[in-house]
Protein backbone atom coordinates (compact mmCIF):
# COMPACT_ATOMS: atom_id res chain seq x y z
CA UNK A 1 -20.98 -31.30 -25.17
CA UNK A 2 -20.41 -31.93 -28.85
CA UNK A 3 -18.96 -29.66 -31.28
CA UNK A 4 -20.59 -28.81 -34.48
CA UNK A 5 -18.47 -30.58 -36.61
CA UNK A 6 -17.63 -33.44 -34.77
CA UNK A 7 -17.86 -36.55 -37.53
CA UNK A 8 -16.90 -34.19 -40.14
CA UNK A 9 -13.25 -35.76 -41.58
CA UNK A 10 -11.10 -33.54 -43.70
CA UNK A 11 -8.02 -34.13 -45.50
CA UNK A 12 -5.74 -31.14 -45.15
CA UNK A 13 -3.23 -30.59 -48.07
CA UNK A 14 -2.33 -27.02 -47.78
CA UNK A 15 0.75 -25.64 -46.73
CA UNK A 16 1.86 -22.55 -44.80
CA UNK A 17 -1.20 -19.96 -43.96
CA UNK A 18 -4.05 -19.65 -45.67
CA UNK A 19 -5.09 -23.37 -45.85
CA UNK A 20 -3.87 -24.44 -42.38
CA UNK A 21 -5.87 -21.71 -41.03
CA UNK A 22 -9.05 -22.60 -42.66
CA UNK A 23 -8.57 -26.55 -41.51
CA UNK A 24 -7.35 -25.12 -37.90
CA UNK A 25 -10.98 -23.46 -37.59
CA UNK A 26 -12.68 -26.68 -39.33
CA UNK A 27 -10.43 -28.71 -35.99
CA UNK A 28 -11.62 -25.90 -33.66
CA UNK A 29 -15.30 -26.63 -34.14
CA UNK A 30 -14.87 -30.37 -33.76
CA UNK A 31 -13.95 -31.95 -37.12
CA UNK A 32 -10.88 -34.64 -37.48
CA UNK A 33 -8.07 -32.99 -39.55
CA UNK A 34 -5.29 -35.13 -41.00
CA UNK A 35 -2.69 -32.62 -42.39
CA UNK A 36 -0.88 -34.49 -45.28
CA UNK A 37 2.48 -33.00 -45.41
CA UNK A 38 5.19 -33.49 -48.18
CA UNK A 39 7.58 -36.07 -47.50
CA UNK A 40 9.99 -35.57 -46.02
CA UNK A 41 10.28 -32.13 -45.79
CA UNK A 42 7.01 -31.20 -44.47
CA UNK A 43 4.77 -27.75 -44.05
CA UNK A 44 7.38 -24.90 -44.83
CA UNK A 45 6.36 -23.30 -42.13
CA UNK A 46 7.97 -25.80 -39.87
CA UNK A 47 11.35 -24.17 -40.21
CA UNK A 48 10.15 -21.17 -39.43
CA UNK A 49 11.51 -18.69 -36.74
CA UNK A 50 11.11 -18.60 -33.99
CA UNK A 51 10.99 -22.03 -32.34
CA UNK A 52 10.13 -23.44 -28.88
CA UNK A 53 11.46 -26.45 -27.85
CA UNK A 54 12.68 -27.16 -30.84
CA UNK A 55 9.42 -26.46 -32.46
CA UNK A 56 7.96 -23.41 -35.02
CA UNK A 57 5.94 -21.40 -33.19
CA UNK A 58 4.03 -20.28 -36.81
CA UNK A 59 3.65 -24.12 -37.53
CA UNK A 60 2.23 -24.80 -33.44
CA UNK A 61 -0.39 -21.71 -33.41
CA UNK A 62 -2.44 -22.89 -37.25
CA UNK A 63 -1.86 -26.49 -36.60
CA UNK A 64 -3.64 -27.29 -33.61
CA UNK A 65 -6.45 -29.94 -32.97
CA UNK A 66 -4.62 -31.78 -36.23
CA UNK A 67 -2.85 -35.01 -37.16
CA UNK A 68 -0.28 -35.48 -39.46
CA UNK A 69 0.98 -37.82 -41.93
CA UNK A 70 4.01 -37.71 -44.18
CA UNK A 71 3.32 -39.00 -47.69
CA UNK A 72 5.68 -38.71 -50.92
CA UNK A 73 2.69 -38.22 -53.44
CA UNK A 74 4.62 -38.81 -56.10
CA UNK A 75 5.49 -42.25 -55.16
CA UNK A 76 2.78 -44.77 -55.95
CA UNK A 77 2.42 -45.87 -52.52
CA UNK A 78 2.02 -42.90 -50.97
CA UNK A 79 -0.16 -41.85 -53.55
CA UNK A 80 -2.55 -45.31 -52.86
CA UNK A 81 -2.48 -44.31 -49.11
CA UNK A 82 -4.09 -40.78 -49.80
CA UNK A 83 -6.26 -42.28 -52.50
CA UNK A 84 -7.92 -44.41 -49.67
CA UNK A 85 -7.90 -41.98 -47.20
CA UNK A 86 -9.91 -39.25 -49.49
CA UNK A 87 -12.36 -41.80 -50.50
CA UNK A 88 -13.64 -41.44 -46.80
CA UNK A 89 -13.28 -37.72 -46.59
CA UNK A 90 -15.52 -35.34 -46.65
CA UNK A 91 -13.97 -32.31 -47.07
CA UNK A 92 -10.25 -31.54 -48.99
CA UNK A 93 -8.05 -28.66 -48.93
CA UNK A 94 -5.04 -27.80 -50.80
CA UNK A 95 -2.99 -24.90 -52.01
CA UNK A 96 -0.33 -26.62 -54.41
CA UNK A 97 -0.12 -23.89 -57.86
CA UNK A 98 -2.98 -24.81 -60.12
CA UNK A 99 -2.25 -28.02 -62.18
CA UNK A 100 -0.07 -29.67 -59.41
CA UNK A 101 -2.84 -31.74 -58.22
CA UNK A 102 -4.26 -32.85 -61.59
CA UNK A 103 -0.68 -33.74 -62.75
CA UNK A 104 -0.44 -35.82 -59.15
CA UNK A 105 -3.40 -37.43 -59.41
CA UNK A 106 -5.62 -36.49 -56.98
CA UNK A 107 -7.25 -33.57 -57.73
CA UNK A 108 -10.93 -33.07 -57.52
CA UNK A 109 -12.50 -34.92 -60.81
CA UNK A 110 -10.48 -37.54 -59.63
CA UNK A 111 -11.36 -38.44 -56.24
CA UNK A 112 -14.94 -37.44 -56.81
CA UNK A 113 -15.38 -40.38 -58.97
CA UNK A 114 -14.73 -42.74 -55.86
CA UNK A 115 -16.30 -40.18 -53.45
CA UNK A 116 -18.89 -38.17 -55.31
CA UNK A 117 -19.67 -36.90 -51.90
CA UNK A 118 -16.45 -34.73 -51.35
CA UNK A 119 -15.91 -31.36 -50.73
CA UNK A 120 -12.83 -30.38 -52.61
CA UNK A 121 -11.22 -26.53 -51.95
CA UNK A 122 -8.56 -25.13 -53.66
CA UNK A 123 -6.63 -22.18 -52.51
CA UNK A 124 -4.31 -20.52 -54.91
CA UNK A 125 -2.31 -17.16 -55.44
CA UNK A 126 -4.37 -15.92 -58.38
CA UNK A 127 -7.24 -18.16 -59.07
CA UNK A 128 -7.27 -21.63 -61.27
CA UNK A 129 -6.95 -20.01 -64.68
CA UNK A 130 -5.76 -16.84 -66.62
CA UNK A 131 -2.33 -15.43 -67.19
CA UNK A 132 -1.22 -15.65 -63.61
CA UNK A 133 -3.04 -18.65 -62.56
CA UNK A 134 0.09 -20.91 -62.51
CA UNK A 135 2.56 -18.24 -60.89
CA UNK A 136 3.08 -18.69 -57.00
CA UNK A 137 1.41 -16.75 -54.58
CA UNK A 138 2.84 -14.56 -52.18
CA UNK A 139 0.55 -12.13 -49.62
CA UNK A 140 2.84 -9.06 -49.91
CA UNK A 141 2.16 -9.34 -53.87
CA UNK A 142 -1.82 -10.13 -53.22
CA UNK A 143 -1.79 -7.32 -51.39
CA UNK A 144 -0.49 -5.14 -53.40
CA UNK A 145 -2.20 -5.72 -56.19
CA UNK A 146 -5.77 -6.12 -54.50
CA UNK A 147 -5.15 -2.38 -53.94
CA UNK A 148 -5.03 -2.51 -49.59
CA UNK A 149 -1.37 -1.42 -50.12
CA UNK A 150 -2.59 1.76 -51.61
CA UNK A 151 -4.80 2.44 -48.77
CA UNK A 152 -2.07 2.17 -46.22
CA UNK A 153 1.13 4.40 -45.06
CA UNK A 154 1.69 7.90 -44.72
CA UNK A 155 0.24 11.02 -46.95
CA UNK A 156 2.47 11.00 -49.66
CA UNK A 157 4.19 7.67 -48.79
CA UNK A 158 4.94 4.35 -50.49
CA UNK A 159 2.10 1.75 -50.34
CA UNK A 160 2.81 -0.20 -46.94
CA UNK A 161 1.54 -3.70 -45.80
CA UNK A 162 -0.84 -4.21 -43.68
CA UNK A 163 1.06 -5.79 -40.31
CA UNK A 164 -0.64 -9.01 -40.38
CA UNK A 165 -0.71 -11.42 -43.27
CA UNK A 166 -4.30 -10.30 -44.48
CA UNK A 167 -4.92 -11.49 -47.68
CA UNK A 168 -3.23 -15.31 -46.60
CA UNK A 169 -6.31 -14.94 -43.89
CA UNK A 170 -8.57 -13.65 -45.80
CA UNK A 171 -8.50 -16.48 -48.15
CA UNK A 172 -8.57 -19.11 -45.85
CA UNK A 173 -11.53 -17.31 -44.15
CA UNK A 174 -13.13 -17.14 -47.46
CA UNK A 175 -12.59 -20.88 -48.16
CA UNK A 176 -13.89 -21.61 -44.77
CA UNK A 177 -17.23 -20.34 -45.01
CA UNK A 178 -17.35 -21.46 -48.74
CA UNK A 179 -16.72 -24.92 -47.16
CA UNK A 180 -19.48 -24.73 -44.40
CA UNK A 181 -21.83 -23.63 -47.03
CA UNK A 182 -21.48 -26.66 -49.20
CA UNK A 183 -21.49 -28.86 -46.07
CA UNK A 184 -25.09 -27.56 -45.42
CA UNK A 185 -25.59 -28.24 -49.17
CA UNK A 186 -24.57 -31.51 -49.38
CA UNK A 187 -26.82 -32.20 -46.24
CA UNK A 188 -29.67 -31.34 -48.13
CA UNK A 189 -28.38 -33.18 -51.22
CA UNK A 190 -25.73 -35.74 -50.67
CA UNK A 191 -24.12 -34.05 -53.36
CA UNK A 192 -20.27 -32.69 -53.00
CA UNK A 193 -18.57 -29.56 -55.01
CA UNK A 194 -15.58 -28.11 -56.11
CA UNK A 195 -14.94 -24.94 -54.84
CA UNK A 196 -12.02 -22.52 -55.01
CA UNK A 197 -10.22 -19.20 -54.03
CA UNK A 198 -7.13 -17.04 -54.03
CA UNK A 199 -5.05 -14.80 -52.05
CA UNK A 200 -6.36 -12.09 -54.79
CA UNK A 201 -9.90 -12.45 -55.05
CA UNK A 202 -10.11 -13.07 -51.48
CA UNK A 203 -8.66 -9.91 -50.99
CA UNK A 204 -10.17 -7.82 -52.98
CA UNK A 205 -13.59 -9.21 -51.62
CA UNK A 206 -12.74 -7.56 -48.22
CA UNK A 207 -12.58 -4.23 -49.96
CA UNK A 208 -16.19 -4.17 -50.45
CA UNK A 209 -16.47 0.02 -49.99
CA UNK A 210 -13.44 1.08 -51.71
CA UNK A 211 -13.71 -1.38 -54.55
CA UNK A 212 -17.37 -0.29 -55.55
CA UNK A 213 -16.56 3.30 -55.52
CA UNK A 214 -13.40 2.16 -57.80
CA UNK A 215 -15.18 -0.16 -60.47
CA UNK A 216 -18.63 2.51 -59.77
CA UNK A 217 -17.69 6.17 -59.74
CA UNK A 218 -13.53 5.22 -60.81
CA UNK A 219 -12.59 6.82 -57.27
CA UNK A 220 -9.65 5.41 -55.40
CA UNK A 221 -8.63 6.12 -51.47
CA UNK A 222 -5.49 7.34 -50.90
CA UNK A 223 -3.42 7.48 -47.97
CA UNK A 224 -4.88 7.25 -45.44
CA UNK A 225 -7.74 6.49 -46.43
CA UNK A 226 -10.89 9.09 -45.76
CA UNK A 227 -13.30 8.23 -42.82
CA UNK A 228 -16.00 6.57 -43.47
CA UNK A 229 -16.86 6.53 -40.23
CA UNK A 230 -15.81 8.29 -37.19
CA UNK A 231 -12.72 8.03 -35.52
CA UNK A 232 -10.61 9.40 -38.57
CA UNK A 233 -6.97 9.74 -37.60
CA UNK A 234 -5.14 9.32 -34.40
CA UNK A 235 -3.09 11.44 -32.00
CA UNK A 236 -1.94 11.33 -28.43
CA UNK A 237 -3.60 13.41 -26.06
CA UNK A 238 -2.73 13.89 -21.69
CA UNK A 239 -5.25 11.47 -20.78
CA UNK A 240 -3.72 8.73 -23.33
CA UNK A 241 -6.64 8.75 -25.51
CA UNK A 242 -7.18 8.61 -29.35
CA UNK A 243 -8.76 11.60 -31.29
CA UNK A 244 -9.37 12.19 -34.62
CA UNK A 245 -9.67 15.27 -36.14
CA UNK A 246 -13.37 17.37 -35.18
CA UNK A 247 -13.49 18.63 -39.19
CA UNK A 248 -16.41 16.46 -41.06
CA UNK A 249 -14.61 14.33 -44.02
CA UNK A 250 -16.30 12.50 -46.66
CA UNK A 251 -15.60 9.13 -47.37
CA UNK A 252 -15.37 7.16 -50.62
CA UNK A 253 -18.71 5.94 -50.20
CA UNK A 254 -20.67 9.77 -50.30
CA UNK A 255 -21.08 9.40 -46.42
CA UNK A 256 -20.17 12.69 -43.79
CA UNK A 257 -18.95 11.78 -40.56
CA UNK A 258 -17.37 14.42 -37.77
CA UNK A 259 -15.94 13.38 -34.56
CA UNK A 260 -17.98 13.44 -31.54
CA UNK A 261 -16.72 12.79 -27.65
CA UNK A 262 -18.09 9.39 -27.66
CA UNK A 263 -16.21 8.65 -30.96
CA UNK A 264 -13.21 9.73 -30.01
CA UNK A 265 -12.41 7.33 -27.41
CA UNK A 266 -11.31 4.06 -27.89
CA UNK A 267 -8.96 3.38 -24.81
């Protein structure tokens, strides 16, 4: 059976998380993704630990259903070679800091002039513009100043990362569906965009609760953060179950929630 995207080519510049995810999920529903890595160095991620066979196991796991090709973009030939292959594309990623790809070459009012059709996506640290638009972009730092690292560690604590790289995800999640949506659009119109997001907006847009009760009624969660909904809290009981605590709470949203039986299990 065919997948949904199968025809769809995309031209996969992004390095380390947030892009490759996005293009992995793009390969995963049937589209042909050429990762285009630096020359010769390739995705960072490559030398990550730890390996198998020789080969990063980070670099294996968001670069399946993918081919790749080596090209020095900053030689003319190499440059040429992409220039011909993103005439045919329909969609681009990339995650180079904001004015890499213009000073390259190849960003999108470029190519769009051979392939007014394209789907360009940019994903950055901080956005395009402002004062940290051109500073590198880390997901420990996105985090942190997205506000999830004040939402999680202990009462009285430091801010703690979350244990996965959330806002590198988020942002390729949010690029993804960004991506699919102007698909559909240029369907409809033959028309491509331009589209873009960062490890800090995309974060922040997963905070949808906490930041409206911030920017609306200038309330903040600590840690942890109240329930919204029940189970609260956590704690070990003989049966190796999870409870949270039967005293109502009110969350940052206005909403009262006490534990029941029901809630109180989740293994």
């Amino acid at each position: 059976m065919a997948l949904p995207l199968d025809g769809m080519k995309v031209l996969d510049l992004s390095n380390i998380m947030a892009g490759p995810y996005c293009t992995m999920v793009l390969g995963d529903m049937g589209a042909e993704v050429l990762k285009v890595e630096n020359f010769p160095e390739g995705d960072g991620s490559r030398r990550f630990d730890p390996k198998v066979n020789g080969e990063s196991y980070c670099f294996a796991v968001l670069n399946r259903n993918k081919k790749s090709l080596a090209l020095n973009l900053k030689d003319p030939r190499g440059k040429e070679i992409f220039l011909k292959l993103a005439a045919k594309a329909d969609i681009i990623t990339e995650n180079f800091r904001p004015g890499v790809t213009r000073k390259l070459g190849i960003d999108y009012a470029t190519i769009s002039k051979t392939n007014p059709g394209v789907i360009y996506a940019s994903m950055s640290g901080f956005g395009q513009t402002g004062p940290y638009g051109r500073k590198g972009g880390f997901d420990i730092v996105a985090q942190g100043m997205s506000g999830i690292m004040m939402m999680t560690g202990e009462p009285g604590g430091r801010p703690a990362k979350v244990g996965i790289a959330m806002n590198d995800i988020s942002s390729g999640v949010t690029a993804l569906y960004g991506i699919l949506g102007a698909y559909i659009g240029k369907l409809k119109s033959g028309k491509g965009q331009y589209l873009e997001t960062s490890l800090l907006e995309a974060g922040l847009a997963w905070t949808h609760w906490e930041s409206g009760a911030y920017f609306g009624a200038a309330r903040y969660r600590s840690r942890p953060a109240p329930a919204i909904a029940a189970p609260r809290r956590t704690r070990p009981t003989r049966r190796r179950m999870a409870t949270s605590p039967s005293a109502p709470t009110t969350g940052s949203c206005g909403r009262t929630s006490a534990t029941s039986p029901a809630a109180s299990r989740i293994g």
